[in-house]
N, C-alpha and C. Protein backbone atom coordinates (compact mmCIF):
# COMPACT_ATOMS: atom_id res chain seq x y z
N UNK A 1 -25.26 48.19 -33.67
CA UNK A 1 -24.79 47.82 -32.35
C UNK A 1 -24.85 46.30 -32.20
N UNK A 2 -23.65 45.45 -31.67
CA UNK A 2 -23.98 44.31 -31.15
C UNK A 2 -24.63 44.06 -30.13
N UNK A 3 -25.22 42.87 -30.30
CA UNK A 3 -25.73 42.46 -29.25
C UNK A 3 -24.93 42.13 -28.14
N UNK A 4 -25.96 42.46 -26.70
CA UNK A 4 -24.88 42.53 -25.35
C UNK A 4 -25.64 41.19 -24.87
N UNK A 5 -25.15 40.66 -23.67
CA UNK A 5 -25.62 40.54 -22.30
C UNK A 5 -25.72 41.04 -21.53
N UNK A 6 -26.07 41.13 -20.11
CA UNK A 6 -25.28 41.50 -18.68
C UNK A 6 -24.94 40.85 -18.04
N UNK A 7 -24.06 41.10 -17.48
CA UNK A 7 -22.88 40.17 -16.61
C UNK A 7 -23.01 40.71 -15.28
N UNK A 8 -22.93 39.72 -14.48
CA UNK A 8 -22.44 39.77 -12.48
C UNK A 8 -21.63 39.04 -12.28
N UNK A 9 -20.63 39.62 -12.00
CA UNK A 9 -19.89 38.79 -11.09
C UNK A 9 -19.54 38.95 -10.03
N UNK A 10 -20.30 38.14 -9.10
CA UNK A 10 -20.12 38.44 -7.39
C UNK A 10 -19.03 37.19 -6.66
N UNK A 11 -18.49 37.61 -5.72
CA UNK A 11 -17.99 36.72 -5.14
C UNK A 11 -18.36 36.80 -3.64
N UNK A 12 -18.72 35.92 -2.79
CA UNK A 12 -19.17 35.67 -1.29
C UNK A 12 -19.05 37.06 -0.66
N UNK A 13 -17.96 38.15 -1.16
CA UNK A 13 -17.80 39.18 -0.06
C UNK A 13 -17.95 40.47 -0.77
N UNK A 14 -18.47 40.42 -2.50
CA UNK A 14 -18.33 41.54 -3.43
C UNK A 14 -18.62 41.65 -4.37
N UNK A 15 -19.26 42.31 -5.15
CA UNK A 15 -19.49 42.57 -6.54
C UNK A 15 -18.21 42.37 -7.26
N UNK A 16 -17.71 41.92 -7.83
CA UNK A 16 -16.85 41.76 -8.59
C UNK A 16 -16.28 42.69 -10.16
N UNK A 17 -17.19 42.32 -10.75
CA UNK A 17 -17.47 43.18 -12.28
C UNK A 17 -18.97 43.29 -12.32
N UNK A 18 -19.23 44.24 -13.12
CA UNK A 18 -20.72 44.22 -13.56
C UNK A 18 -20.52 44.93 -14.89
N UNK A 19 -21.25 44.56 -15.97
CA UNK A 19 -21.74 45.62 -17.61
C UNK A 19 -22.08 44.89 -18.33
N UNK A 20 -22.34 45.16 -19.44
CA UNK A 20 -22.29 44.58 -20.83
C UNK A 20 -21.33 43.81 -21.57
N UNK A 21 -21.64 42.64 -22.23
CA UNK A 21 -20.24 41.88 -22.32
C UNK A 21 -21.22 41.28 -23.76
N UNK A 22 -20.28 40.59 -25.07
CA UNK A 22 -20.60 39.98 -26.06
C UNK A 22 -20.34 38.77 -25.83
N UNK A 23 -19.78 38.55 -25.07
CA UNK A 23 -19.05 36.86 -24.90
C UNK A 23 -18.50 36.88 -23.43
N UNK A 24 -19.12 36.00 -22.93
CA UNK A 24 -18.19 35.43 -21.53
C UNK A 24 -18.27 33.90 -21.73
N UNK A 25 -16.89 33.33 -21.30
CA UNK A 25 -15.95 32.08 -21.42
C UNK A 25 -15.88 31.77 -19.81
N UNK A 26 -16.13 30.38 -18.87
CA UNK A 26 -16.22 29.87 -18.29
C UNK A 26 -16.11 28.59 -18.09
N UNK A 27 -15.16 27.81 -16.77
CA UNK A 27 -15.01 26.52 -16.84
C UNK A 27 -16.21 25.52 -15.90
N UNK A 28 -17.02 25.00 -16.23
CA UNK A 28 -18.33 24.41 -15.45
C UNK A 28 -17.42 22.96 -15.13
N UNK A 29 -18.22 22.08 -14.39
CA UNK A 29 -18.25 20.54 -14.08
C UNK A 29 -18.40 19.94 -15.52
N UNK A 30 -18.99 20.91 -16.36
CA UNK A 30 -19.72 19.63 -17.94
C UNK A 30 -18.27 20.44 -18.95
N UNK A 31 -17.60 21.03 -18.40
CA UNK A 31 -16.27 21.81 -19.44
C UNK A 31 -16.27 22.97 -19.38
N UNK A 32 -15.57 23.52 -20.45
CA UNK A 32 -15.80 25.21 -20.52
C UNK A 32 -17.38 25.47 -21.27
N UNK A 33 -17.47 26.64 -21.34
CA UNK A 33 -18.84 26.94 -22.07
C UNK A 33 -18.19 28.53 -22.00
N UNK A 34 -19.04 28.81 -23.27
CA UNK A 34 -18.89 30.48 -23.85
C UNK A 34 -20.74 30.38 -24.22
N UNK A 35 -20.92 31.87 -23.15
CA UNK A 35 -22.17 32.32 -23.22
C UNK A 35 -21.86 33.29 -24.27
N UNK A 36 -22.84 33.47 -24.90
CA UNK A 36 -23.41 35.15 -26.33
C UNK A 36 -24.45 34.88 -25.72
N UNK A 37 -24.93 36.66 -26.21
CA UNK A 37 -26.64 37.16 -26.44
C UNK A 37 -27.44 36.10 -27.13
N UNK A 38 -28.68 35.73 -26.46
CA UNK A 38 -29.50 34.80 -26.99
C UNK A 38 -29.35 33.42 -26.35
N UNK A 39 -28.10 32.90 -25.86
CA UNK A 39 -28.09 31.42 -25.50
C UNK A 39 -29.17 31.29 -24.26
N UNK A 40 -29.20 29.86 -24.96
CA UNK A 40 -30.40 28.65 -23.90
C UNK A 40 -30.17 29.11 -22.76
N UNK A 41 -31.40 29.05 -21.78
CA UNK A 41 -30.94 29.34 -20.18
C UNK A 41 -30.34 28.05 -19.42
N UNK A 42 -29.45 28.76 -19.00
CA UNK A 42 -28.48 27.23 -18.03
C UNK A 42 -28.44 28.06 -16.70
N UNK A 43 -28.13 26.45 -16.45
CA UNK A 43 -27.74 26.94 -14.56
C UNK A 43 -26.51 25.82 -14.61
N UNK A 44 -25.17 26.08 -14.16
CA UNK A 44 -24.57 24.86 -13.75
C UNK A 44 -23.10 25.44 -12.84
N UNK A 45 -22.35 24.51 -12.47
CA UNK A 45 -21.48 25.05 -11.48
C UNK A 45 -19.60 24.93 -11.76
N UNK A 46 -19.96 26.16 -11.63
CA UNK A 46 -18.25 26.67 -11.65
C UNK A 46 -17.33 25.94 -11.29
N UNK A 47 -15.85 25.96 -11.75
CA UNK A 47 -15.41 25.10 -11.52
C UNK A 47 -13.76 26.04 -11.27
N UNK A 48 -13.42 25.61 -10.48
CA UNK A 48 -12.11 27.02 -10.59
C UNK A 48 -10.93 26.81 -11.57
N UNK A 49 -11.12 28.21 -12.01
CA UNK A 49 -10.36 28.74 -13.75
C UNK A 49 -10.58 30.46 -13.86
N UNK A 50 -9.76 30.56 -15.13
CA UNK A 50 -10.60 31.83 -15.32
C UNK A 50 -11.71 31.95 -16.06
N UNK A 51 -12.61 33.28 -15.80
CA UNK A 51 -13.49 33.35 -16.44
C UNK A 51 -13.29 34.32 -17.48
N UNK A 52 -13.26 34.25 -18.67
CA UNK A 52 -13.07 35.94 -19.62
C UNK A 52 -14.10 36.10 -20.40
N UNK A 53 -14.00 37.17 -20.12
CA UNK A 53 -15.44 38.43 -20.67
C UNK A 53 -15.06 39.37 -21.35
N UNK A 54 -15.55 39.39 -22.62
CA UNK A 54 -15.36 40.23 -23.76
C UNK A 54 -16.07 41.25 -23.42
N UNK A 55 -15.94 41.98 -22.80
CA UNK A 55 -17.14 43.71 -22.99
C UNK A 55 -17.16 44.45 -24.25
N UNK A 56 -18.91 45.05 -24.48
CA UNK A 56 -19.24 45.54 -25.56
C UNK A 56 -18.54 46.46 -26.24
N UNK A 57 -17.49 47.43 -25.35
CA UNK A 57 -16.55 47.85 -26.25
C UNK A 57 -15.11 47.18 -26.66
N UNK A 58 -15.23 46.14 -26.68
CA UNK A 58 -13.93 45.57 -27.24
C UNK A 58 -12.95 44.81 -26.42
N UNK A 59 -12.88 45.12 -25.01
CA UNK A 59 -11.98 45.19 -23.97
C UNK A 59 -12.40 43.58 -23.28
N UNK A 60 -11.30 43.28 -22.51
CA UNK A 60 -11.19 41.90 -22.16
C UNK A 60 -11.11 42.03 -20.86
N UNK A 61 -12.43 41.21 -20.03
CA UNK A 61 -11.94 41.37 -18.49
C UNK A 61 -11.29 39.94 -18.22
N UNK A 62 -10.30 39.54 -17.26
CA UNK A 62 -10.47 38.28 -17.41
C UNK A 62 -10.34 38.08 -15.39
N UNK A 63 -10.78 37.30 -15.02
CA UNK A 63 -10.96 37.07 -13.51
C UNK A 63 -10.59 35.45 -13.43
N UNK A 64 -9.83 35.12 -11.83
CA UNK A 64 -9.58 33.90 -11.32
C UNK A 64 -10.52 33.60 -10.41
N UNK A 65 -11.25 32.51 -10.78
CA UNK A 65 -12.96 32.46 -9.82
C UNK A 65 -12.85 30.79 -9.27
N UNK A 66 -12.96 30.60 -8.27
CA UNK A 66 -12.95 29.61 -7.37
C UNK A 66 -14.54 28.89 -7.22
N UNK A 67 -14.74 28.01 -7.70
CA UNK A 67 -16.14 27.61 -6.91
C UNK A 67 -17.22 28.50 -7.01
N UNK A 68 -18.64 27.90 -7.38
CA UNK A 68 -19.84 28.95 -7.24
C UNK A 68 -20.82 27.94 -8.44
N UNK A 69 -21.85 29.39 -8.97
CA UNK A 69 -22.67 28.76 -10.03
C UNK A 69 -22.61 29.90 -10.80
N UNK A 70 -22.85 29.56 -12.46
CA UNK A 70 -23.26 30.16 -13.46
C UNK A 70 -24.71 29.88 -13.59
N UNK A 71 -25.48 31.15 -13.75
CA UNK A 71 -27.08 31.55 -14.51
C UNK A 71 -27.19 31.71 -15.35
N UNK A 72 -27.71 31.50 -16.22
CA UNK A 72 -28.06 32.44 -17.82
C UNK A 72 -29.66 32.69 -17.86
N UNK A 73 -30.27 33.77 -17.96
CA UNK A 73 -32.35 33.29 -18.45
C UNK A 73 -32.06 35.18 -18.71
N UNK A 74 -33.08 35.02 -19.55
CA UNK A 74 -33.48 36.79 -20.16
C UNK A 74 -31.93 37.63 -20.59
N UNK A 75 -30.91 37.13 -21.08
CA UNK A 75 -29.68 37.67 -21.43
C UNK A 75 -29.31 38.43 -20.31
N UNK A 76 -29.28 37.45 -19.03
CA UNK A 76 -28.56 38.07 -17.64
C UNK A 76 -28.02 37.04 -17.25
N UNK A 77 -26.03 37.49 -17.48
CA UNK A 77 -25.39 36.19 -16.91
C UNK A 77 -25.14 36.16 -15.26
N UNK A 78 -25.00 35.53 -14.62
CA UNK A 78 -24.81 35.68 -12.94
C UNK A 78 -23.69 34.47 -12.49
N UNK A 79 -22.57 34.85 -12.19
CA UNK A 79 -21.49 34.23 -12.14
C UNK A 79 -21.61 34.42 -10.53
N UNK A 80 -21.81 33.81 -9.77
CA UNK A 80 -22.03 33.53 -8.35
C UNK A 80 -20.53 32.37 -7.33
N UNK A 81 -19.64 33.33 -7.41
CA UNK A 81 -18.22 32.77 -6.96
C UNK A 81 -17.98 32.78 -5.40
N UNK A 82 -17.62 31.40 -5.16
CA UNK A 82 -16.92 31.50 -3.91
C UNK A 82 -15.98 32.99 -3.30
N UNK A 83 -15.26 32.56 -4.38
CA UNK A 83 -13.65 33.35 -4.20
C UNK A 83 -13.79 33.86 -5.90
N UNK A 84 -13.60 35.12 -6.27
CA UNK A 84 -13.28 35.64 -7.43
C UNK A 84 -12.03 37.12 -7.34
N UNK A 85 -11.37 36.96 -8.14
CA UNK A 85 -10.62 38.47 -8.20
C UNK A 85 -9.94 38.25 -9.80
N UNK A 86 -10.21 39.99 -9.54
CA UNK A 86 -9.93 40.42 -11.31
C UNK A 86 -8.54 40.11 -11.32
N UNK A 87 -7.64 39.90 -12.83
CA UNK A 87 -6.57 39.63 -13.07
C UNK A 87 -5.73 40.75 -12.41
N UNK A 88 -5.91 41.83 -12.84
CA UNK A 88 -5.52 43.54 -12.07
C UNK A 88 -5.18 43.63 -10.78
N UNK A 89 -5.90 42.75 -9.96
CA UNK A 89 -5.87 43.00 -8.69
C UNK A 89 -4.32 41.46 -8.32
N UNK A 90 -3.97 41.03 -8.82
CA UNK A 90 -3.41 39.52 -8.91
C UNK A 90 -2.16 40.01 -8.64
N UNK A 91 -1.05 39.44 -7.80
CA UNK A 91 -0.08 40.13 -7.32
C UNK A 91 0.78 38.64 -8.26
N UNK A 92 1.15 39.00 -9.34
CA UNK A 92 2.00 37.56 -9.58
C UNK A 92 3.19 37.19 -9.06
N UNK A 93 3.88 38.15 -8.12
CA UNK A 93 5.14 37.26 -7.62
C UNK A 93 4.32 36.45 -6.18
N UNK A 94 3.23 36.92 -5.66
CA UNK A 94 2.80 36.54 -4.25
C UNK A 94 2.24 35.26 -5.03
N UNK A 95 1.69 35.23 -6.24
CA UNK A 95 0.56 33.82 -6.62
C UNK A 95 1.71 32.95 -6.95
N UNK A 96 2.76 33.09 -7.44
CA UNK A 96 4.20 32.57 -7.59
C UNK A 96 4.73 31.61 -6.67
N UNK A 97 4.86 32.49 -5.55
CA UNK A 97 5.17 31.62 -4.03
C UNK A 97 4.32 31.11 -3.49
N UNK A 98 2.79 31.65 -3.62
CA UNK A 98 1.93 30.47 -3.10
C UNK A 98 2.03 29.01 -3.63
N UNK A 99 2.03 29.42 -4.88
CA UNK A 99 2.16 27.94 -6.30
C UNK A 99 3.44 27.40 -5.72
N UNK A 100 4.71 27.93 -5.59
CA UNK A 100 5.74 26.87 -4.96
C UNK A 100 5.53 26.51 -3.16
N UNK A 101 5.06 26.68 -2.46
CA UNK A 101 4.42 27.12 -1.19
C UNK A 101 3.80 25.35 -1.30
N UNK A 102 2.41 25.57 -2.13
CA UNK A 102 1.39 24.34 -1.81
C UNK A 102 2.11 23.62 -2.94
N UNK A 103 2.69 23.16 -3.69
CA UNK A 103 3.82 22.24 -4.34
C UNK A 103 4.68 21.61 -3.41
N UNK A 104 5.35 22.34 -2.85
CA UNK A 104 6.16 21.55 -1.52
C UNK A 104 5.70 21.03 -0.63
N UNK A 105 4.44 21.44 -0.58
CA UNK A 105 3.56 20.77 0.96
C UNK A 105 2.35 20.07 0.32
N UNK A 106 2.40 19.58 -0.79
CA UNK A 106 1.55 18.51 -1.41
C UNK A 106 0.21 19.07 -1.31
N UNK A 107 -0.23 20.32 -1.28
CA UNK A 107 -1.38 20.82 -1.02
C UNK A 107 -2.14 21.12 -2.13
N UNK A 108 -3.11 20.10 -2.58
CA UNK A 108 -3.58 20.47 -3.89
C UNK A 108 -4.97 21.37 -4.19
N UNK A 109 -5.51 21.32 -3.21
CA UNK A 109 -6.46 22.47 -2.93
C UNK A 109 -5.51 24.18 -3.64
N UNK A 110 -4.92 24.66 -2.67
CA UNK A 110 -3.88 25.63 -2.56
C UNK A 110 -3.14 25.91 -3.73
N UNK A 111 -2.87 24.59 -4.87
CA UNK A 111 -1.99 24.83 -5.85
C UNK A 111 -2.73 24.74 -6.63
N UNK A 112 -4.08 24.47 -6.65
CA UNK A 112 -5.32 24.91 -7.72
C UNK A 112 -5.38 26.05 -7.56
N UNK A 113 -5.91 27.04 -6.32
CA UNK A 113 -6.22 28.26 -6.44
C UNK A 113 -4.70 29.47 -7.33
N UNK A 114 -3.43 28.75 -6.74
CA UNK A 114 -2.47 29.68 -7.36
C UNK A 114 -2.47 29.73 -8.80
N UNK A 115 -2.42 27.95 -8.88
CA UNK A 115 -2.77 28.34 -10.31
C UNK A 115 -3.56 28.71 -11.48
N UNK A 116 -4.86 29.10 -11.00
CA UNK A 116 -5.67 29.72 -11.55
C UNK A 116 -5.42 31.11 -11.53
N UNK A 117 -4.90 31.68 -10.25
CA UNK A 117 -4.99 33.19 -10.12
C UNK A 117 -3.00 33.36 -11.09
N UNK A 118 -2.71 32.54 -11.44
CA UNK A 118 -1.12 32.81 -12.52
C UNK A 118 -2.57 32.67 -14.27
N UNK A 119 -2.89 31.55 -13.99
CA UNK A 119 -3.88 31.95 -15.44
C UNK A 119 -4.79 33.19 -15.84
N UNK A 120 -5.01 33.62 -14.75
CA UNK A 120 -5.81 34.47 -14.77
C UNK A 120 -5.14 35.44 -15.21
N UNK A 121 -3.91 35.85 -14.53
CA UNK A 121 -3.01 37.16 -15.05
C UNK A 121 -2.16 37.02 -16.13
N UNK A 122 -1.58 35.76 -16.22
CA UNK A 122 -0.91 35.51 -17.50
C UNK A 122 -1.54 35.24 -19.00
N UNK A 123 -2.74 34.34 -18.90
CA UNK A 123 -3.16 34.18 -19.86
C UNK A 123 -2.55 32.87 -20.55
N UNK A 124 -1.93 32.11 -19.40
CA UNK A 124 -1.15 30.67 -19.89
C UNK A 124 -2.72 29.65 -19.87
C-alpha cells in the first residue's frame, strides 16, 4: 500500500473534499508546493489557483480555491479556503461570461476568481 495523507478541504461555508490523497499540489505566496506522506510541517497561505489532489486510489480531484491557509503536521493536510469549489460543480459557460464580464469592466479581483474556476475545470 502507498503511503497516504489526509486531506480537508474546507471553505468559509463547507467541507469541501475530505480522504486520503498521495499528493496534493497547491499555489502559496512562496509558489506552488506539492505535499506527499512524510513532508516537513508547514503552515503558509493560499493563494488563488487550483489545488489538485491525487487520491489513494488513483483518481484526481482538482478544486478552484480562493484565499485561505495550508497546514501540514502528523500527515494531516488542512486546506482552509476562503471560497473553494470542486471542478464538477464549475459551470464553464457561466465562469466564461464572468471572465469576459470582469475583462470589460477592468475588474481584476473578479477576473482572477473566473480564471481560476476555467483552470480548475479545464486543466489550462
Amino acid at each position: 500500500m502507498a503511503a497516504e495523507l489526509h486531506v480537508e478541504l474546507v471553505a468559509a461555508d463547507r467541507s469541501v473534499w475530505s480522504g486520503e490523497a498521495t499528493l496534493v499540489v497547491a499555489r502559496t505566496t512562496s509558489g506552488d508546493i506539492g505535499v506527499m506522506p512524510g513532508h516537513q510541517p508547514l503552515l503558509g497561505v493560499l493563494e488563488s489557483g487550483p489545488v489538485t489532489i491525487r487520491t489513494s486510489d488513483g483518481s484526481t480531484v482538482v478544486a478552484a480555491v480562493h484565499g485561505g491557509f495550508i497546514s501540514f503536521a502528523d500527515n494531516k493536510l488542512s486546506l482552509l479556503a476562503e471560497i473553494a469549489e470542486l471542478a464538477d460543480e464549475i459551470d464553464v459557460e457561466r465562469a466564461e461570461r464572468a471572465l469576459e464580464r470582469a475583462k470589460s469592466e477592468a475588474d481584476n479581483a473578479s477576473e482572477r476568481r473566473a480564471d481560476v474556476r476555467l483552470r480548475a475545470v479545464t486543466g489550462r
